[in-house]
C-alpha atoms as a PDB file:
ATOM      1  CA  UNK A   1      69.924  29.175  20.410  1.00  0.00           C
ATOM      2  CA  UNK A   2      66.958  31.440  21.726  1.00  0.00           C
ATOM      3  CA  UNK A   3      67.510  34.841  21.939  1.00  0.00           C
ATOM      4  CA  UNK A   4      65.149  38.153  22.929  1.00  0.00           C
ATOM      5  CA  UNK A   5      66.457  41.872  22.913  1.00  0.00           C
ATOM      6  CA  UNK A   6      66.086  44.633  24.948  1.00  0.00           C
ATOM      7  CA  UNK A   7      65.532  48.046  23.103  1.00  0.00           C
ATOM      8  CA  UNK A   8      65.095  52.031  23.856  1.00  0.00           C
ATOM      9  CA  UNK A   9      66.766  55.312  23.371  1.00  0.00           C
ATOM     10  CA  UNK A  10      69.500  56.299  26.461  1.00  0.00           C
ATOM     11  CA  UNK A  11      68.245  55.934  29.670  1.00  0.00           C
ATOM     12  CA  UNK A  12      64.963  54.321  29.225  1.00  0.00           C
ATOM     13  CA  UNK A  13      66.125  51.566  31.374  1.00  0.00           C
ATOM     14  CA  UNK A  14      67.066  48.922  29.356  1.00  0.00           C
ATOM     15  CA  UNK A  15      70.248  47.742  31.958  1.00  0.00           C
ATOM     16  CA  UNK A  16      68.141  47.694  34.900  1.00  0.00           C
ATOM     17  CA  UNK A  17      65.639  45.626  33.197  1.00  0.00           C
ATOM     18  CA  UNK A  18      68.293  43.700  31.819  1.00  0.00           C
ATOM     19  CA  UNK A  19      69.691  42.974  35.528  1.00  0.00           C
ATOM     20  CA  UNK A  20      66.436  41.931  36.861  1.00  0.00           C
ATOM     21  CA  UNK A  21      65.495  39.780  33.805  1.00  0.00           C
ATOM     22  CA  UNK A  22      68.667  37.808  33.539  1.00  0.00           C
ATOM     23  CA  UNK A  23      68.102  37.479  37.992  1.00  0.00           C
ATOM     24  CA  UNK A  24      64.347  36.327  37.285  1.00  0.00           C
ATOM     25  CA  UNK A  25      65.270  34.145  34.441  1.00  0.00           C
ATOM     26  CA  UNK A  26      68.040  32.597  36.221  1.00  0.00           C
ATOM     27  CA  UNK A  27      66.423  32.116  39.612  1.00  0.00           C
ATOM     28  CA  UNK A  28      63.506  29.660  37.018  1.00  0.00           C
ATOM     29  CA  UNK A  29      66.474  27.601  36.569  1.00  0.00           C
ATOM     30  CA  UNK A  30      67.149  28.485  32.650  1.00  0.00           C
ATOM     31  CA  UNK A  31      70.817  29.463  31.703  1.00  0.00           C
ATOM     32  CA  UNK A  32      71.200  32.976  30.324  1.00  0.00           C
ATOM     33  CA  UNK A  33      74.235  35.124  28.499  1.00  0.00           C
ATOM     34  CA  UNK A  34      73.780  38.304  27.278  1.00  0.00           C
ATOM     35  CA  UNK A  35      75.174  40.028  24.697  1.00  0.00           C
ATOM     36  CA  UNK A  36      75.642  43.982  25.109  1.00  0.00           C
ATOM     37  CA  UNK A  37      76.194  46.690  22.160  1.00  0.00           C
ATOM     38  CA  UNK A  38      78.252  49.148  22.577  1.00  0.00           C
ATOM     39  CA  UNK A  39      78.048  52.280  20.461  1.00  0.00           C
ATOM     40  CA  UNK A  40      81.250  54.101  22.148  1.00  0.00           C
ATOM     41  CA  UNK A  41      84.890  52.400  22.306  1.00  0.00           C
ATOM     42  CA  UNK A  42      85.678  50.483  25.369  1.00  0.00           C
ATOM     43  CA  UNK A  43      88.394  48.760  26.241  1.00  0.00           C
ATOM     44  CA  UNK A  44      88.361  45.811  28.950  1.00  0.00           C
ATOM     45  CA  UNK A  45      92.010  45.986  29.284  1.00  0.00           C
ATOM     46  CA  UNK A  46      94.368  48.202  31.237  1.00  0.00           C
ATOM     47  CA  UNK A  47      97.693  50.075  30.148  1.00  0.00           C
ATOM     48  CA  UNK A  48     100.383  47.984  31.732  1.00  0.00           C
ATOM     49  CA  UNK A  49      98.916  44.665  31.962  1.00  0.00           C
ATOM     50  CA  UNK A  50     100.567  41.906  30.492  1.00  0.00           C
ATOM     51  CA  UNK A  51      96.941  40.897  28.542  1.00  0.00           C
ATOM     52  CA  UNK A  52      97.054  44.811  27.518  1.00  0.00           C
ATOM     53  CA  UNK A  53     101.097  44.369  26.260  1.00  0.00           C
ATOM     54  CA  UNK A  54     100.074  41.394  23.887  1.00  0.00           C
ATOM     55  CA  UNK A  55      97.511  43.189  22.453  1.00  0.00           C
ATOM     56  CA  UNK A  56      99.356  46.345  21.942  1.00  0.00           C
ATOM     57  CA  UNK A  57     102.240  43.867  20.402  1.00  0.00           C
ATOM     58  CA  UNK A  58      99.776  42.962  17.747  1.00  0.00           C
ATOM     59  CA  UNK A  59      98.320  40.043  18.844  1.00  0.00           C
ATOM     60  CA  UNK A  60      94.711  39.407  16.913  1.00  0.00           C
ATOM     61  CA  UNK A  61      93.324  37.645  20.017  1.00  0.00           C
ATOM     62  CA  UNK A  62      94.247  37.537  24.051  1.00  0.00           C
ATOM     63  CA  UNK A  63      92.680  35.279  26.267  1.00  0.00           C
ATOM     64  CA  UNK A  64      92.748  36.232  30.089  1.00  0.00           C
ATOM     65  CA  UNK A  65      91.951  33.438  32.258  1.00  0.00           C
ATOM     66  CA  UNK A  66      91.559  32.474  35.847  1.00  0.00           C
ATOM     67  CA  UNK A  67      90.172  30.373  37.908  1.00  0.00           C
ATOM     68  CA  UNK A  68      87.085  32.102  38.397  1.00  0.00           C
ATOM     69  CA  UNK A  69      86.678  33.208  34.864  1.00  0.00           C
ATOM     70  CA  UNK A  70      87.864  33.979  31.318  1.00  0.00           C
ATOM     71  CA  UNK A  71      87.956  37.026  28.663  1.00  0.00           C
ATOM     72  CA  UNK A  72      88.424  36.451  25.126  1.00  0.00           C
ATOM     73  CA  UNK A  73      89.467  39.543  23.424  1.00  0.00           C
ATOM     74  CA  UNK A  74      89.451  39.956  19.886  1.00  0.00           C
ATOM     75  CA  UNK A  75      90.808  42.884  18.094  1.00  0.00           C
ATOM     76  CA  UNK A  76      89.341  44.182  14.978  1.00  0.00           C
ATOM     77  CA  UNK A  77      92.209  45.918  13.420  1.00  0.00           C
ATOM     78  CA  UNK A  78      90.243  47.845  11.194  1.00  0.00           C
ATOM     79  CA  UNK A  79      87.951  44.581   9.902  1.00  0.00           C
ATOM     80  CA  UNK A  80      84.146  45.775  10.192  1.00  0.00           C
ATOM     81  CA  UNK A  81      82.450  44.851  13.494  1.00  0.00           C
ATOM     82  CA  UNK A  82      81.036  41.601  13.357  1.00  0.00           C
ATOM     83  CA  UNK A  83      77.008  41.212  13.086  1.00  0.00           C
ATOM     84  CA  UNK A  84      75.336  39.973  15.718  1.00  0.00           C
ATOM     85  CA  UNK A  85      74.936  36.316  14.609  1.00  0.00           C
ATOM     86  CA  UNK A  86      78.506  35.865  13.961  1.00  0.00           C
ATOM     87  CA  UNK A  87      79.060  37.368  17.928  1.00  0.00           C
ATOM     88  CA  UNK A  88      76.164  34.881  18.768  1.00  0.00           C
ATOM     89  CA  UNK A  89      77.871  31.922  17.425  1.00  0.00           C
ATOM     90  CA  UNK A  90      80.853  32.333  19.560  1.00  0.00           C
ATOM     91  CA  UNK A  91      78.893  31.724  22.917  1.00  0.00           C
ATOM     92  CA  UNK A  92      78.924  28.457  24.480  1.00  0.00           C
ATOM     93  CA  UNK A  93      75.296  26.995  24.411  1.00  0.00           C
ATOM     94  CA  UNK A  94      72.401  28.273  27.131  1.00  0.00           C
ATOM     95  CA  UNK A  95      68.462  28.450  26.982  1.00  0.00           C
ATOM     96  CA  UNK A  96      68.725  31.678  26.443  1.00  0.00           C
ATOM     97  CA  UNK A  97      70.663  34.821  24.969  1.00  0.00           C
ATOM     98  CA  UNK A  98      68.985  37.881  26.126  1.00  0.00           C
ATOM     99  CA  UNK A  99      70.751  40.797  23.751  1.00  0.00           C
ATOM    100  CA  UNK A 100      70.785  44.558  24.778  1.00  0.00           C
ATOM    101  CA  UNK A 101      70.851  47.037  22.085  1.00  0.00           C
ATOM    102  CA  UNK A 102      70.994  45.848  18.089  1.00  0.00           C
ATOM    103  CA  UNK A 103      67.631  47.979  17.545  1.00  0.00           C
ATOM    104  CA  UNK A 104      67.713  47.354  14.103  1.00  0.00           C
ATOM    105  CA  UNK A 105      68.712  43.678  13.909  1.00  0.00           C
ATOM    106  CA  UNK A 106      65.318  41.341  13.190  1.00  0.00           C
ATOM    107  CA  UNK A 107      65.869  39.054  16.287  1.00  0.00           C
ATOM    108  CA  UNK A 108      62.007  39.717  18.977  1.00  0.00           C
ATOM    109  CA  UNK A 109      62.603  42.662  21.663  1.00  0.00           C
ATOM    110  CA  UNK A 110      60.841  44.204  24.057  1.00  0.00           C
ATOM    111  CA  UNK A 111      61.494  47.959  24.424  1.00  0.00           C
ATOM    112  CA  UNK A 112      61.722  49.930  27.350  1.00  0.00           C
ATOM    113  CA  UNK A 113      60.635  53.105  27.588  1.00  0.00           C
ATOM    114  CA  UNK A 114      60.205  56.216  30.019  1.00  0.00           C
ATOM    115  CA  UNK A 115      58.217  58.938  30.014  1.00  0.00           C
ATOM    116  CA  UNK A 116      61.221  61.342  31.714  1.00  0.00           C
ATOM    117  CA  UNK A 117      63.093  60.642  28.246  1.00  0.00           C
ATOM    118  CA  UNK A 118      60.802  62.330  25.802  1.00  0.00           C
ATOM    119  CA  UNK A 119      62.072  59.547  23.505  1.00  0.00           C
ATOM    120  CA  UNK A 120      59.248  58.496  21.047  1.00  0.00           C
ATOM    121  CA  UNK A 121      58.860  55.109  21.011  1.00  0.00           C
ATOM    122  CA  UNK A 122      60.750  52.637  18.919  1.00  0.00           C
ATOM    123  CA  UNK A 123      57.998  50.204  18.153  1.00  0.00           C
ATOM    124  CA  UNK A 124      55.864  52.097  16.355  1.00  0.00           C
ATOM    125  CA  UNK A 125      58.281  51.719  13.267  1.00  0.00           C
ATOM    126  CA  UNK A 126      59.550  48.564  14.404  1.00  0.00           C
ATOM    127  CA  UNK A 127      57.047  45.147  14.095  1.00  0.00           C
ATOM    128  CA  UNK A 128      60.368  43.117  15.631  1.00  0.00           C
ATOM    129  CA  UNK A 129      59.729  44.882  19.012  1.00  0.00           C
ATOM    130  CA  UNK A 130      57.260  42.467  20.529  1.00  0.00           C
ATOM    131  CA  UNK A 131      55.653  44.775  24.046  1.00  0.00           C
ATOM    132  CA  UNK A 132      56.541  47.684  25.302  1.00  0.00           C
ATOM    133  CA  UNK A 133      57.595  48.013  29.293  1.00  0.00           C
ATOM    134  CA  UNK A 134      57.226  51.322  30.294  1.00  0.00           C
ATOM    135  CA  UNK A 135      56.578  53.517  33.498  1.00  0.00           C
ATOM    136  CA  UNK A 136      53.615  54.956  32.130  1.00  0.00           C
ATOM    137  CA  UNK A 137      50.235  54.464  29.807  1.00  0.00           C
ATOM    138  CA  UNK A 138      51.105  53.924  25.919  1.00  0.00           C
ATOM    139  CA  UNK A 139      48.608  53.355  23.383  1.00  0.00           C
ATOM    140  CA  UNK A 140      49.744  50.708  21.098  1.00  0.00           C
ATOM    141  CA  UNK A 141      48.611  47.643  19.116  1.00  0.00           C
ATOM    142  CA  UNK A 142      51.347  45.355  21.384  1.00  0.00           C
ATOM    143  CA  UNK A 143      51.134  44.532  25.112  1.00  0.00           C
ATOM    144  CA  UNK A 144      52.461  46.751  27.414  1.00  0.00           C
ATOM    145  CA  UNK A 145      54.084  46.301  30.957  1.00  0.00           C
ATOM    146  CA  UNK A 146      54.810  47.744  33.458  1.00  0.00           C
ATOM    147  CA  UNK A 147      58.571  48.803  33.554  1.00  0.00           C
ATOM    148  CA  UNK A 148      59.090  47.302  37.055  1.00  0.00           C
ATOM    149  CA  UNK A 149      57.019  44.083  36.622  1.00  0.00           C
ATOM    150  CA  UNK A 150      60.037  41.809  35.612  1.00  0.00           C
ATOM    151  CA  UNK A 151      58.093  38.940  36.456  1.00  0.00           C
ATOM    152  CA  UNK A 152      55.651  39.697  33.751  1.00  0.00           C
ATOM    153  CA  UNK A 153      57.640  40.718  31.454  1.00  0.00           C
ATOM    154  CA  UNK A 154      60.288  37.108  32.288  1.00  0.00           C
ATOM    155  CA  UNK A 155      57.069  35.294  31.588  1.00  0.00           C
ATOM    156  CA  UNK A 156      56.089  37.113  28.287  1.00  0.00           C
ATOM    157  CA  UNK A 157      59.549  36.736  27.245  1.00  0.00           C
ATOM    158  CA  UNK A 158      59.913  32.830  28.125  1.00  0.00           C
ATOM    159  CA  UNK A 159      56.448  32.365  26.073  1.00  0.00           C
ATOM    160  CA  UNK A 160      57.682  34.243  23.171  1.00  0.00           C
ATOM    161  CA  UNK A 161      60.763  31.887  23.243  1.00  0.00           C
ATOM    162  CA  UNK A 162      59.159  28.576  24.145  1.00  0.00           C
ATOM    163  CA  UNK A 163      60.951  27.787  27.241  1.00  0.00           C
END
């Protein structure tokens, strides 16, 4: 399976870019899933619903499904989180994964970056990260683009991948 990140510090833009790259991507006719880290503790679930009851019973997975779509949820129980290739391998098959966050895994990524952030930028210590997009001039031995040229960026990223 193919698979590109998207990397930066809080609010460089990485969801928006994200958004517009799995839209771009999508509208070429390629399949896309995405794969988002969370560094916080979310919950997908709500108190009171049966789903929520099974897993509160003790129940190691819950699968919520409808007819428009389904939700596997797996609870950890105290078991380390699972890397990123074991997460990757339980996606059904697509031309591409596009993965936000995982900095530090060794998969390609582009980072985004803003100025507003005063966030130094990832890539300098960091060969994985591929191009920078970001809304303003960097200096840097990688191509840069312009934060808001998703087209660009779609087509760097589709090279890179060889789709």
């Amino acid at each position: 399976m193919k698979v590109y990140g998207v990397v930066g510090w809080k609010n460089a833009g990485k969801t928006g870019l994200m958004e517009r790259l799995v839209a771009d991507i999508c509208g070429r006719g390629f399949s896309v899933s995405t794969v988002k880290h969370a560094h916080h503790v979310f919950d997908v679930d709500h108190p009171g619903k049966d789903s929520y009851r099974h897993r509160q019973a003790g129940a190691s997975e819950v699968l919520l499904a409808s007819r428009n779509r389904f939700a596997l949820m797996h609870e950890l129980r105290g078991a380390p989180e699972p890397s990123l290739d074991v997460l990757l391998g339980k996606l059904a098959p697509v031309d591409l994964v596009l993965i936000e966050g995982y900095k530090r895994d060794t998969h390609r990524k582009i980072e985004a970056h803003r100025a507003e952030t005063g966030a130094p930028l990832i890539a300098r210590d960091d060969s994985t990260v591929r191009a920078i997009a970001s809304d303003t001039g960097v200096e840097i031995d990688r191509p840069v683009f312009d934060l808001d040229d998703t087209a660009a960026i779609a087509d760097f990223i589709l090279a890179e991948v060889g789709l």
